[in-house]
Protein backbone atom coordinates (compact mmCIF):
# COMPACT_ATOMS: atom_id res chain seq x y z
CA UNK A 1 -23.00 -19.47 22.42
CA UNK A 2 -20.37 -16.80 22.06
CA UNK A 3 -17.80 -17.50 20.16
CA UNK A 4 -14.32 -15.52 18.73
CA UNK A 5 -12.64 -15.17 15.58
CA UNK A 6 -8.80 -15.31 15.79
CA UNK A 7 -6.19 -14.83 13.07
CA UNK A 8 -2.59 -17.16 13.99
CA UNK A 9 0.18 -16.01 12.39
CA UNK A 10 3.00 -19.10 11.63
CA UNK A 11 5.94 -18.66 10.48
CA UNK A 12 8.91 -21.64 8.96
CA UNK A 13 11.64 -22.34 10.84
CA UNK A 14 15.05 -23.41 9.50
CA UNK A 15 13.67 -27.19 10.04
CA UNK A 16 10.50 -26.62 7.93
CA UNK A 17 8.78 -26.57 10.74
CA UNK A 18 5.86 -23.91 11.45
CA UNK A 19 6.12 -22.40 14.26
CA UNK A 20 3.36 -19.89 15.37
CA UNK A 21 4.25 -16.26 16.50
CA UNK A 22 0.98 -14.38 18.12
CA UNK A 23 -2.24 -14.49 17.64
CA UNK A 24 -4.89 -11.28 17.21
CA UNK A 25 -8.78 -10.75 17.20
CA UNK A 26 -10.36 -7.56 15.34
CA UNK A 27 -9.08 -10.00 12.65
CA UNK A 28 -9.48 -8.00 9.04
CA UNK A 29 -9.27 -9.33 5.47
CA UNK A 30 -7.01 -7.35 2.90
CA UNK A 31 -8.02 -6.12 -0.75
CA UNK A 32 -4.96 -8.30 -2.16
CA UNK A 33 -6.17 -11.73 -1.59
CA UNK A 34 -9.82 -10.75 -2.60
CA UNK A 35 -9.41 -12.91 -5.65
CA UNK A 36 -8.60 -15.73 -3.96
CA UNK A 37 -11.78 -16.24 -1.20
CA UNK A 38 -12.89 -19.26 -3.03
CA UNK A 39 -9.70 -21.08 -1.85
CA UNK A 40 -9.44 -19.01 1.39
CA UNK A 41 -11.99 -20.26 3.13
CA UNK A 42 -13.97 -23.17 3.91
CA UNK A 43 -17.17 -23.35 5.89
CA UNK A 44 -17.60 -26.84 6.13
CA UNK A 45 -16.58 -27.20 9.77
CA UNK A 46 -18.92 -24.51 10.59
CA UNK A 47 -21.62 -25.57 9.09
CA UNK A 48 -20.94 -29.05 10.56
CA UNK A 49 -20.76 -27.49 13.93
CA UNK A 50 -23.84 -25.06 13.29
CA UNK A 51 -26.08 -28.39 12.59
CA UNK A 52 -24.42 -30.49 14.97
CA UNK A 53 -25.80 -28.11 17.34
CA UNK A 54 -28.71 -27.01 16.75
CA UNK A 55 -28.12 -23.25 16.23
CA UNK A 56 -30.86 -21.48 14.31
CA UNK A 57 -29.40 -17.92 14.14
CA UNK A 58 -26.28 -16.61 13.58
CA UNK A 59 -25.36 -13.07 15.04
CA UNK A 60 -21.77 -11.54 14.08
CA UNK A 61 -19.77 -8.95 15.47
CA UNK A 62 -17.81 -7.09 13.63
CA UNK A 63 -17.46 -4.80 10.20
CA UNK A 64 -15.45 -7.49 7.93
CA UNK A 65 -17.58 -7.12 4.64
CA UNK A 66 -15.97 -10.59 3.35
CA UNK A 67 -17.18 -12.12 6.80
CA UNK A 68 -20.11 -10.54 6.79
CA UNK A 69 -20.75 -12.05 2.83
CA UNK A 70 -19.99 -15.22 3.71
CA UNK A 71 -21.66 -15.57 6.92
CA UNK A 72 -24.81 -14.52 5.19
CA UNK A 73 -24.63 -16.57 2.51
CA UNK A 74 -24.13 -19.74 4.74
CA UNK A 75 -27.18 -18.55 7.03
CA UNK A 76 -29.46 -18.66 3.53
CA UNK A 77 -27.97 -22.07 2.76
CA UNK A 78 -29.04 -23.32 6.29
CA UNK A 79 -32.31 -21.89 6.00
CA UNK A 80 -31.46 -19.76 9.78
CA UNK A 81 -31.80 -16.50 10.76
CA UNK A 82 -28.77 -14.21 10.77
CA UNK A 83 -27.90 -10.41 11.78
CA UNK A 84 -24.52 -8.18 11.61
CA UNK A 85 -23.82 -5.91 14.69
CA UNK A 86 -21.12 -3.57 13.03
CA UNK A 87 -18.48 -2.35 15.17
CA UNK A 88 -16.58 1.17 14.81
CA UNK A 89 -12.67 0.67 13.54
CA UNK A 90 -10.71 1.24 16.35
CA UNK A 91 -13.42 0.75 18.72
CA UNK A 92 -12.43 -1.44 21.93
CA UNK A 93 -15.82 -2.72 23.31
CA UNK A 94 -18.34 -4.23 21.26
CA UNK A 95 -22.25 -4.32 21.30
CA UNK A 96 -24.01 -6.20 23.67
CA UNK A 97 -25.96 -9.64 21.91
CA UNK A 98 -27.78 -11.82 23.75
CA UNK A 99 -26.86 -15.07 24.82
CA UNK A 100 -29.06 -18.03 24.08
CA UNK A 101 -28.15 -21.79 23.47
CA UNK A 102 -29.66 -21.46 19.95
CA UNK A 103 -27.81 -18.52 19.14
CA UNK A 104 -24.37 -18.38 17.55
CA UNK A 105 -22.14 -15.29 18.23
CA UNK A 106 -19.41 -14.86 16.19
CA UNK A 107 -17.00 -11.89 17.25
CA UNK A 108 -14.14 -10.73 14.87
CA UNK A 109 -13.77 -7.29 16.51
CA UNK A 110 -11.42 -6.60 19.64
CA UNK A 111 -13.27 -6.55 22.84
CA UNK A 112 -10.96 -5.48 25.82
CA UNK A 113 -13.47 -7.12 28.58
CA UNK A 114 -12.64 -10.40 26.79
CA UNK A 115 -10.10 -12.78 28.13
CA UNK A 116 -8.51 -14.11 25.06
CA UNK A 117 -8.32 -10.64 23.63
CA UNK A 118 -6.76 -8.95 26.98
CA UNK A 119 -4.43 -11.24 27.82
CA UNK A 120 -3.17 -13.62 24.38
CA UNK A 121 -4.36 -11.03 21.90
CA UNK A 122 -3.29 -7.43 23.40
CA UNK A 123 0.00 -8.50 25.58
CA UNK A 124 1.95 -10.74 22.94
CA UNK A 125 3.92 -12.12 25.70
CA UNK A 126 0.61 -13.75 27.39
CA UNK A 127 0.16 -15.79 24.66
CA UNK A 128 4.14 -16.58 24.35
CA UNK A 129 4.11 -17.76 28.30
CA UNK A 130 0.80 -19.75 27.21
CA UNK A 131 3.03 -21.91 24.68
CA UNK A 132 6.58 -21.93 26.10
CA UNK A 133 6.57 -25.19 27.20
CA UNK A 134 4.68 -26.93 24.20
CA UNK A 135 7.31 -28.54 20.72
CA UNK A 136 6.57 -25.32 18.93
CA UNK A 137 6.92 -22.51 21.59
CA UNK A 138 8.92 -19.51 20.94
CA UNK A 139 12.36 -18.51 22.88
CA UNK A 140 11.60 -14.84 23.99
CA UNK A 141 12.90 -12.67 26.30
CA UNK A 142 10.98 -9.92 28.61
CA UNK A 143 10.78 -7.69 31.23
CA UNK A 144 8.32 -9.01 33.81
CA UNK A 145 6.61 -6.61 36.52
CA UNK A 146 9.08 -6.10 38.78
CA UNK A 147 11.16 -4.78 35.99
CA UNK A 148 13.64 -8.05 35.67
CA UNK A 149 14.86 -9.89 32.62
CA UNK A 150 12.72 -13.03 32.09
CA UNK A 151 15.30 -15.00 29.14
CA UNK A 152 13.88 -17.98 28.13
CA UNK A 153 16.70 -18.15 25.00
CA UNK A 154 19.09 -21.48 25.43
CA UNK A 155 20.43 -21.53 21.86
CA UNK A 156 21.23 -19.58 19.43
CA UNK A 157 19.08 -19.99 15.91
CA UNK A 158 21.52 -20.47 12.86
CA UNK A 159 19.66 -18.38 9.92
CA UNK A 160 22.90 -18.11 7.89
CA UNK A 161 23.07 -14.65 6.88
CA UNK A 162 19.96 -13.99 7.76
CA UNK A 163 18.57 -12.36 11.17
CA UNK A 164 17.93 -14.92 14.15
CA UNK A 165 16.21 -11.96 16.40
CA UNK A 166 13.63 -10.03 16.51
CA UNK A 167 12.26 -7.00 18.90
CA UNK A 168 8.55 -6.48 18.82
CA UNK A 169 5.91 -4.84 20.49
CA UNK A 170 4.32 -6.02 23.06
CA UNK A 171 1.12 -4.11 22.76
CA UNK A 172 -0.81 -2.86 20.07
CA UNK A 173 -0.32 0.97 19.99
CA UNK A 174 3.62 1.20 19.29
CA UNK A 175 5.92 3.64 17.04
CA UNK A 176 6.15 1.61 13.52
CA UNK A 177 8.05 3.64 12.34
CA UNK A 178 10.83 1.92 13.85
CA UNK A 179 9.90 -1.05 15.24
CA UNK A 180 10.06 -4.37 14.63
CA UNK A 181 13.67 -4.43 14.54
CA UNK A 182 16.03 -7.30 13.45
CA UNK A 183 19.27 -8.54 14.80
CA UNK A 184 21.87 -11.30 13.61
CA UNK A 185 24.00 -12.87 16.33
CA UNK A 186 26.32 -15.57 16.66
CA UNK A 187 27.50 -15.61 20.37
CA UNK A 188 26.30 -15.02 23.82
CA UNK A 189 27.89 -12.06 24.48
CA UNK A 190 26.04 -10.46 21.25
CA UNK A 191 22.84 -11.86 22.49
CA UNK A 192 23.55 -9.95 25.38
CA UNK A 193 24.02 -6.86 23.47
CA UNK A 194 20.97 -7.04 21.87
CA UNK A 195 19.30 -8.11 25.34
CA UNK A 196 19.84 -4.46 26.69
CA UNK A 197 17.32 -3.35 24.12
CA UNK A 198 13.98 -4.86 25.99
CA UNK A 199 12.00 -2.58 27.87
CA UNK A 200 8.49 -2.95 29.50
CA UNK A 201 7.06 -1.94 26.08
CA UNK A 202 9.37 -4.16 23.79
CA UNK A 203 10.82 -7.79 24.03
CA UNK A 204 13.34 -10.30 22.04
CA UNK A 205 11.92 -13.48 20.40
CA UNK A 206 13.80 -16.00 17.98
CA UNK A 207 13.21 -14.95 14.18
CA UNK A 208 11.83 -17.93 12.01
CA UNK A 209 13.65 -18.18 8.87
CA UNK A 210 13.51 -20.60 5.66
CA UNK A 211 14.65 -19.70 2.41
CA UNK A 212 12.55 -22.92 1.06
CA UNK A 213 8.97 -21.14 1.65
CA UNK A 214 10.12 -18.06 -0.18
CA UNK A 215 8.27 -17.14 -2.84
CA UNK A 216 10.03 -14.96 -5.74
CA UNK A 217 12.90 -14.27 -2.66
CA UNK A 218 9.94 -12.86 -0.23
CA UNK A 219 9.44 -13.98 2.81
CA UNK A 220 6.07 -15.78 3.45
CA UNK A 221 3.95 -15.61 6.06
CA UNK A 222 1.14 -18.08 6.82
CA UNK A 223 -2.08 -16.73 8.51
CA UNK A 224 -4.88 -19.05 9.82
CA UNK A 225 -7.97 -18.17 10.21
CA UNK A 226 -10.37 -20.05 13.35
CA UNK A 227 -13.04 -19.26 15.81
CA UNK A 228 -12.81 -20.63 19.10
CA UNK A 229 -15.45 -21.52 21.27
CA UNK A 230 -14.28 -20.29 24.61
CA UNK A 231 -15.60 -23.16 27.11
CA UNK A 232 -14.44 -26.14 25.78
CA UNK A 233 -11.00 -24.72 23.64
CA UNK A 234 -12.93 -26.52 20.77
CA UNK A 235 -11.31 -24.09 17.07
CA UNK A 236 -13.44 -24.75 14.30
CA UNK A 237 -11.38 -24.13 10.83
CA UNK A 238 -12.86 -21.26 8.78
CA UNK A 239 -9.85 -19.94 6.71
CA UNK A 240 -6.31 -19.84 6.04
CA UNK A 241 -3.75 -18.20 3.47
CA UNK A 242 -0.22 -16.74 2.96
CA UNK A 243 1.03 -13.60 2.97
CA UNK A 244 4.76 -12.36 1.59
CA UNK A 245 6.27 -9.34 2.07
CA UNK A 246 6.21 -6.82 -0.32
CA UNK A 247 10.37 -6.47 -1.25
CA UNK A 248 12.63 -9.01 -2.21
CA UNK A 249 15.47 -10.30 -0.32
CA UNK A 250 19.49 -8.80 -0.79
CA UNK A 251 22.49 -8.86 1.04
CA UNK A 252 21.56 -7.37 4.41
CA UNK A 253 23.77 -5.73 6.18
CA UNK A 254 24.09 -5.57 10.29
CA UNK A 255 25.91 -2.38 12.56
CA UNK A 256 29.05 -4.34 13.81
CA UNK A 257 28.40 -2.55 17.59
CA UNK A 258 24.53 -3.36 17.92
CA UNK A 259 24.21 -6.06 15.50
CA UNK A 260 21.16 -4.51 14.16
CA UNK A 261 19.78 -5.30 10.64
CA UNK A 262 20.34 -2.07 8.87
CA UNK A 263 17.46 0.30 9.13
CA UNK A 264 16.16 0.86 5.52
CA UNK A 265 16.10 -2.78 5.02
CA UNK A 266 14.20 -4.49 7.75
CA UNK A 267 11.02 -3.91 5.32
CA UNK A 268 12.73 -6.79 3.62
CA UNK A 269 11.35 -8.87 6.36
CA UNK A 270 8.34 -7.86 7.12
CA UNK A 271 4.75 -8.73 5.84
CA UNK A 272 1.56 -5.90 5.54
CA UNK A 273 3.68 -3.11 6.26
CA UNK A 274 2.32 -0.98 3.46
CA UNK A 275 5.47 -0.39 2.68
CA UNK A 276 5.71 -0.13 -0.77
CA UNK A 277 6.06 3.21 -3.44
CA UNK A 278 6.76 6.02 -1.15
CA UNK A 279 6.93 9.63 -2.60
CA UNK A 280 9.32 10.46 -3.63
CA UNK A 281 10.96 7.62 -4.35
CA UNK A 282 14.56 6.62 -6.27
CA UNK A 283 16.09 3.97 -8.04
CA UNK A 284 19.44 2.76 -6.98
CA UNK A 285 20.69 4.67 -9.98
CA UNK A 286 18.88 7.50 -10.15
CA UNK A 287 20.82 11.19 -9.30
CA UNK A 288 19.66 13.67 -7.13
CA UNK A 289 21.50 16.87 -6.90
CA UNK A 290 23.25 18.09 -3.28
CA UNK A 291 23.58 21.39 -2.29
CA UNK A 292 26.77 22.29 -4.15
CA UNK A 293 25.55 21.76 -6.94
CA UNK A 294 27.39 17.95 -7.16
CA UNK A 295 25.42 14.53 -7.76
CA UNK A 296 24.52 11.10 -5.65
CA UNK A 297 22.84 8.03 -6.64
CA UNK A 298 19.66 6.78 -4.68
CA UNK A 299 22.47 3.98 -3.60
CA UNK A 300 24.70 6.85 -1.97
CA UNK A 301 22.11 9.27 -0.85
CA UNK A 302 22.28 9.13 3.44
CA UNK A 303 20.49 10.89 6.22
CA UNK A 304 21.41 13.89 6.68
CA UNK A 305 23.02 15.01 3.39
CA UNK A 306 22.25 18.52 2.43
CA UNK A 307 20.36 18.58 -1.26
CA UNK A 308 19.75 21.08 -3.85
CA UNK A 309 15.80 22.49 -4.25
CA UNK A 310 13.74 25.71 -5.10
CA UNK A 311 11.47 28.28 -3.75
CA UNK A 312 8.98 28.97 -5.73
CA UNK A 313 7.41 32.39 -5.83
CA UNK A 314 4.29 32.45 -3.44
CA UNK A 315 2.76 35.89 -3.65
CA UNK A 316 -0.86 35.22 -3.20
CA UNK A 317 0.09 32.80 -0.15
CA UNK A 318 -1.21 30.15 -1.82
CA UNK A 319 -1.37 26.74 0.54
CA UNK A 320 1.68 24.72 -1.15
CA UNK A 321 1.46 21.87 1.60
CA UNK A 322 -0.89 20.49 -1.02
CA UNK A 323 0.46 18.07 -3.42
CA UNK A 324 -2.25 19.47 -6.12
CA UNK A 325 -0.95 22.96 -5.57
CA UNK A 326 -1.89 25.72 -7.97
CA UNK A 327 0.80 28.76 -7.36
CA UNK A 328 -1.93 30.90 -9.48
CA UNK A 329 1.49 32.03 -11.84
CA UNK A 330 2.32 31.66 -15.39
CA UNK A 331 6.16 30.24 -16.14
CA UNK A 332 7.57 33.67 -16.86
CA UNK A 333 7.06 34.81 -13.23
CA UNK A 334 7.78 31.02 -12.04
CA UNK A 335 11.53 31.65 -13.89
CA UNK A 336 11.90 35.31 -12.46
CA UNK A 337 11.22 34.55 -8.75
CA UNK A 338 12.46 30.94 -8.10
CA UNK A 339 15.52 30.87 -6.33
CA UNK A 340 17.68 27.84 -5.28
CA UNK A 341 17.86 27.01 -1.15
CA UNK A 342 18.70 23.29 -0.14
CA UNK A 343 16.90 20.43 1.72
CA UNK A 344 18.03 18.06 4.21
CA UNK A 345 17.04 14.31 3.86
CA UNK A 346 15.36 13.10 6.97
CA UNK A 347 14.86 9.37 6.25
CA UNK A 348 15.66 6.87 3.65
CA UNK A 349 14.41 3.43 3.46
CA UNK A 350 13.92 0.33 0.99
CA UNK A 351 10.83 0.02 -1.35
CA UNK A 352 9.67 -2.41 -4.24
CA UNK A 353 6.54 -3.76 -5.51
CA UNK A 354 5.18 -3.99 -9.15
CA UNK A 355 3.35 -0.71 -9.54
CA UNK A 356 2.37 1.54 -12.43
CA UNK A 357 5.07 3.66 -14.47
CA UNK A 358 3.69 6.34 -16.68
CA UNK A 359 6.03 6.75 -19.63
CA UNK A 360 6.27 9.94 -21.15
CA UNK A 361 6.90 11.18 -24.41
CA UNK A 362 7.87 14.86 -24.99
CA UNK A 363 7.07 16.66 -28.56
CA UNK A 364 10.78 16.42 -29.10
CA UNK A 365 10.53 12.80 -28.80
CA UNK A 366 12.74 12.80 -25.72
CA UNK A 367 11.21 10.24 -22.97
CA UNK A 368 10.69 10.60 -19.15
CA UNK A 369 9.14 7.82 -16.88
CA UNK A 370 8.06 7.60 -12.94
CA UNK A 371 5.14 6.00 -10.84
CA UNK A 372 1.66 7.15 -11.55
CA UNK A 373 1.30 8.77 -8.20
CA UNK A 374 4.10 10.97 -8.35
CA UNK A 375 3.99 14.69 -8.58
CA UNK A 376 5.68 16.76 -10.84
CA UNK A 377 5.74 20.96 -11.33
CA UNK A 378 4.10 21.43 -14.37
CA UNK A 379 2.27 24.21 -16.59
CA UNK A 380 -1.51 23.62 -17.51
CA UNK A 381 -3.23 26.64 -18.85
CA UNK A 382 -0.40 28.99 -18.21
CA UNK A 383 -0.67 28.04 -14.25
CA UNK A 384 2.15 26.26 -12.77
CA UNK A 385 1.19 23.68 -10.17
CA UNK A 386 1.68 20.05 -9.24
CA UNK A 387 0.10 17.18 -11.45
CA UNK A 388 0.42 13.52 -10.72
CA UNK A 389 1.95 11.85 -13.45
CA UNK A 390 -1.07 9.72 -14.32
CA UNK A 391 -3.47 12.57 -14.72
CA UNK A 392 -0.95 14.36 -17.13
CA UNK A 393 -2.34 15.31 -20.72
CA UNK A 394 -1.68 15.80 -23.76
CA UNK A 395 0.11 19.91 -24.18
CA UNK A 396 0.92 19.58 -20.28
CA UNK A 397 4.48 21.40 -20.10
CA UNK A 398 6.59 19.50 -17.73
CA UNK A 399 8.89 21.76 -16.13
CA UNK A 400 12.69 20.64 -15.53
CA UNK A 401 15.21 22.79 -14.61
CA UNK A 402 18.76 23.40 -15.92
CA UNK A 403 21.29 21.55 -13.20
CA UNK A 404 24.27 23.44 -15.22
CA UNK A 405 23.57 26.69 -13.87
CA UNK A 406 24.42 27.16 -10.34
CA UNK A 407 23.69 30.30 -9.56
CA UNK A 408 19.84 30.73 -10.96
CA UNK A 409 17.34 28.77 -11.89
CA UNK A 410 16.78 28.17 -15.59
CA UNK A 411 13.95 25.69 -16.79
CA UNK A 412 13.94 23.57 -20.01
CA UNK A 413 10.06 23.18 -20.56
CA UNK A 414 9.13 20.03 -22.25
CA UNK A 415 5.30 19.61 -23.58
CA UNK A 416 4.02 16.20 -22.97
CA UNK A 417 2.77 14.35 -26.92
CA UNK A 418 1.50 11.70 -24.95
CA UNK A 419 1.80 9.02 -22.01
CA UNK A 420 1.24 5.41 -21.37
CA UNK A 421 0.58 3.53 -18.60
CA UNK A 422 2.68 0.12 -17.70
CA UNK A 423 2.85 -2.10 -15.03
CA UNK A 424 6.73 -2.80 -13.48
CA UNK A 425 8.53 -4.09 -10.33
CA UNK A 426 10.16 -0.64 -8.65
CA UNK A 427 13.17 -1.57 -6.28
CA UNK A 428 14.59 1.59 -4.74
CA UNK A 429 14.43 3.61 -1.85
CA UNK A 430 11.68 6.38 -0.27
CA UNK A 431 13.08 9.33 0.34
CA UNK A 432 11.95 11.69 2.99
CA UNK A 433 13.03 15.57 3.35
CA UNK A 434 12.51 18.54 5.92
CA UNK A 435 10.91 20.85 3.34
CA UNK A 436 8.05 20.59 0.43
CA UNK A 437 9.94 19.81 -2.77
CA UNK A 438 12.53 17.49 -3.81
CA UNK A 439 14.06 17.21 -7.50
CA UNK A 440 15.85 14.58 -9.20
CA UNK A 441 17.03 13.38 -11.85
CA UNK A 442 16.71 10.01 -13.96
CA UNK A 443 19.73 8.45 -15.66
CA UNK A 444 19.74 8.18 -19.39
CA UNK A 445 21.47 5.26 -20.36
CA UNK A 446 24.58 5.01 -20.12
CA UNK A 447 25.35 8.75 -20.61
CA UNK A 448 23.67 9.88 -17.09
CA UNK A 449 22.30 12.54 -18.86
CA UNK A 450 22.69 15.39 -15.78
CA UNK A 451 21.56 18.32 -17.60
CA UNK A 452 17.91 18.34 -16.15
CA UNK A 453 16.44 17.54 -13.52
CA UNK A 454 12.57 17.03 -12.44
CA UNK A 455 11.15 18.84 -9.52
CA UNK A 456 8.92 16.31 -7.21
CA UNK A 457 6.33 17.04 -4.18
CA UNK A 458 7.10 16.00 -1.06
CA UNK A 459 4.72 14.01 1.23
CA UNK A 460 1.13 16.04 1.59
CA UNK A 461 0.81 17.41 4.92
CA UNK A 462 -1.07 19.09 6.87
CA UNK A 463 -0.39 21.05 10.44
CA UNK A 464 -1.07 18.22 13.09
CA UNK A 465 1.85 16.66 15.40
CA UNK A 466 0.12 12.91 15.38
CA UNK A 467 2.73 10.03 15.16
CA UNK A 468 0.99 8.08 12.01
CA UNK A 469 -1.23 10.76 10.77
CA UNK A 470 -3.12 9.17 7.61
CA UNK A 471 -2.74 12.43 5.83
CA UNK A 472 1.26 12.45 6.29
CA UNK A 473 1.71 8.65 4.98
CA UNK A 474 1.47 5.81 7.62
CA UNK A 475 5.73 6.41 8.58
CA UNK A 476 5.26 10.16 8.81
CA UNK A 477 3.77 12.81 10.80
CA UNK A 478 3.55 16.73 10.46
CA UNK A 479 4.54 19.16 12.79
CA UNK A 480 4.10 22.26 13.39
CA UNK A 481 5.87 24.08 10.34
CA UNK A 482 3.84 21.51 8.60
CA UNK A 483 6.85 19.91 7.09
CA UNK A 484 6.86 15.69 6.89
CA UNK A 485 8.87 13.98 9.80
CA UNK A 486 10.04 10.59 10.64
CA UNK A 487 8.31 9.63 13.86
């Protein structure tokens, strides 16, 4: 008997009510809630519906290691055979298992030949049509196949200040980059606006919203977790938990034209994005320096604006796209041949999670602090190169240059005494620009200490033109002059 496993996604409406919002095979299982399987899942109905039934093997398809765990544990409880067939990620067709009446097949990964997956699971408007007419179906909007607006929106959600609407995907393979975005409307004629947006790729649905199901001002996310026996509809319950997003809520802000939720905050509202510390990254407070030589807060910095860097001498063509770069130089010859040039910043948009801070303190007891992961120029052995924060030692020389001098770059080395490792909640901003380096600086109290500033890495990257190419960051890609764009 084959059989699918499909993840639901629900969501609360303003009445409390939870309304589901598309389902998806080639179901996974993230890291964060690993701690948590005990209450995750409960095999009870399978088992009931394993015995029930007769089954005396149980074959699954798929690569889900937590699946795969508890599926084998179960089949030793039961005292029946039971076998994995692992399926490549990515991989649209799965291996063929045969059928038998005393066989259970369990499927987790996508299989394109499969109904549910092809038409509910693939097409999100399939399974939004299936539902329309039932007490928790979704209003949407779409463009059928002849290329006309199908609006099944009569009302108009009120989330307060929050968005009401949504435009997703459709399919799987889309630009996220930019997508999902969020829209707040009050009238018919704004709806309209934000109408003109669908396209045969993208369509409008209502956005559930209720502040009650927050948790710590993130929104939550319920997932539920079933596998469906295809002939007879019949879901047996095998898991269920919540998700929230990674940010917490503020004032969001809309474009008074399109009504669109301001780009760098609709992470705000939306769950397993992976969108938390970016590099580099900015506090609302900290300064970076612009081109002429002037500063602006994370808060202030926009798209666009033209910022101050260096180019750092490069005579044995060493490969600097690397984050771990080694320019093969001792400081003398950094200070001789770096020269100041500027940077333009490509993208900016909200970040915060609780990650690691490494706190440094310098042999003159001054104090420096960032996330683990980020980069800094520094001197190790009388070589300058880049060094992630958390792998700095003690006698490391962290370089940061002298902001008072316009003209040429002079460097205030400080040697790191020793650093410590704590864990805080970051709220800020990623910061993306055109070339390699960024610098910055950190405020000092309430002085805003401007004399130095710290010279970051940009995104790795590497020479391929691939919207979402892992090595770029999952919002970035490379191009050709191997510098890190926004899709």
């Amino acid at each position: 008997m084959r059989t699918v496993l499909i993840g639901s996604d629900f969501m609360y409406d303003t009445d409390g009510n939870l309304k589901p919002i598309e389902i998806n095979t080639a179901v996974g299982f993230s890291e964060e809630h690993a701690n948590d399987i005990s209450n995750i899942f409960d095999t009870s109905h399978l088992i009931e519906f394993i015995t029930q039934n007769g089954f005396t093997k149980i074959d699954y398809i798929g690569s889900v290691s937590v699946f795969i765990d508890i599926l084998t544990s179960m089949s030793i409880d039961l005292g029946i055979e039971y076998e994995t067939h692992s399926v490549e990620h990515n991989s649209i067709t799965v291996p063929f298992v045969e059928d038998s009446e005393t066989n259970l097949i369990i499927r987790s990964a996508y299989d394109t030949t499969a109904l549910v997956d092809d038409t509910y699971c693939r097409d999100k408007i399939g399974f939004l049509n299936l539902i329309k007419s039932e007490s928790f179906g979704a209003q949407f909007a779409y463009l059928n196949e002849a290329d006309v607006l199908v609006n099944n929106i009569t009302t108009i959600p009120d989330n307060g200040a929050q968005p009401n609407f949504i435009l997703k995907a459709r399919y799987p393979s889309y630009d996220k980059n930019v997508y999902p975005k969020l829209y707040k409307v009050t009238t018919q004629s704004e709806l309209d606006v934000v109408l003109q947006n669908v396209t045969d790729d993208y369509f409008i649905m209502e956005y559930y919203y209720n502040s009650d199901y927050n948790v710590d001002n993130k929104i939550t996310k319920k997932r539920s977790l079933n596998i469906l026996y295809p002939p007879t509809l019949q879901s047996i319950p095998f898991g269920k938990y919540t998700d929230t997003t990674i940010q917490p809520l503020e004032t969001p802000r809309y474009d008074e034209n399109t009504f669109e939720l301001a780009e760098e905050l609709r992470y705000l509202y939306i769950t397993g994005t992976g969108s938390g510390i970016t590099k580099p990254k900015l506090l609302d407070t900290d300064l970076v320096q612009m081109g002429d030589g002037t500063f602006k807060t994370g808060l202030d910095l926009q798209v666009g604006d033209i910022i101050r860097t260096i180019d750092i001498p490069n005579a044995t063509d060493i490969d600097s796209r690397s984050e771990t770069v080694n320019y093969l130089i001792d400081l003398d010859t950094f200070i001789s041949g770096s020269t100041y040039s500027t940077n333009t910043v490509t993208r900016k948009n909200r970040v915060g999670t609780t990650t690691n801070i490494v706190e440094i303190i310098f042999t003159d007891n001054s104090t420096w602090e960032d996330t683990e992961l980020s980069s800094y120029l520094v001197e190790r052995e009388n070589e300058v190169r880049f060094i992630s924060l958390n792998e700095l030692v003690s006698g490391d020389i962290v370089i940061l240059i002298d902001t008072t001098n316009p003209t040429s770059v002079g460097v205030q080395p400080k040697t790191v005494q020793s650093t410590s490792i704590v864990s805080k909640v970051f709220v800020g901003w990623g910061i993306t620009v055109e070339r390699r380096h960024i610098f910055l600086t950190v405020t000092d109290g309430s002085t805003q200490n401007l004399s130095f500033a710290a010279i970051e890495h940009n995104y790795n990257c590497y020479a391929k033109s691939v919207c979402g190419d892992p090595t770029c960051g999952s919002y970035m890609f490379c191009n050709s002059t191997y510098y890190c764009q926004a899709c």
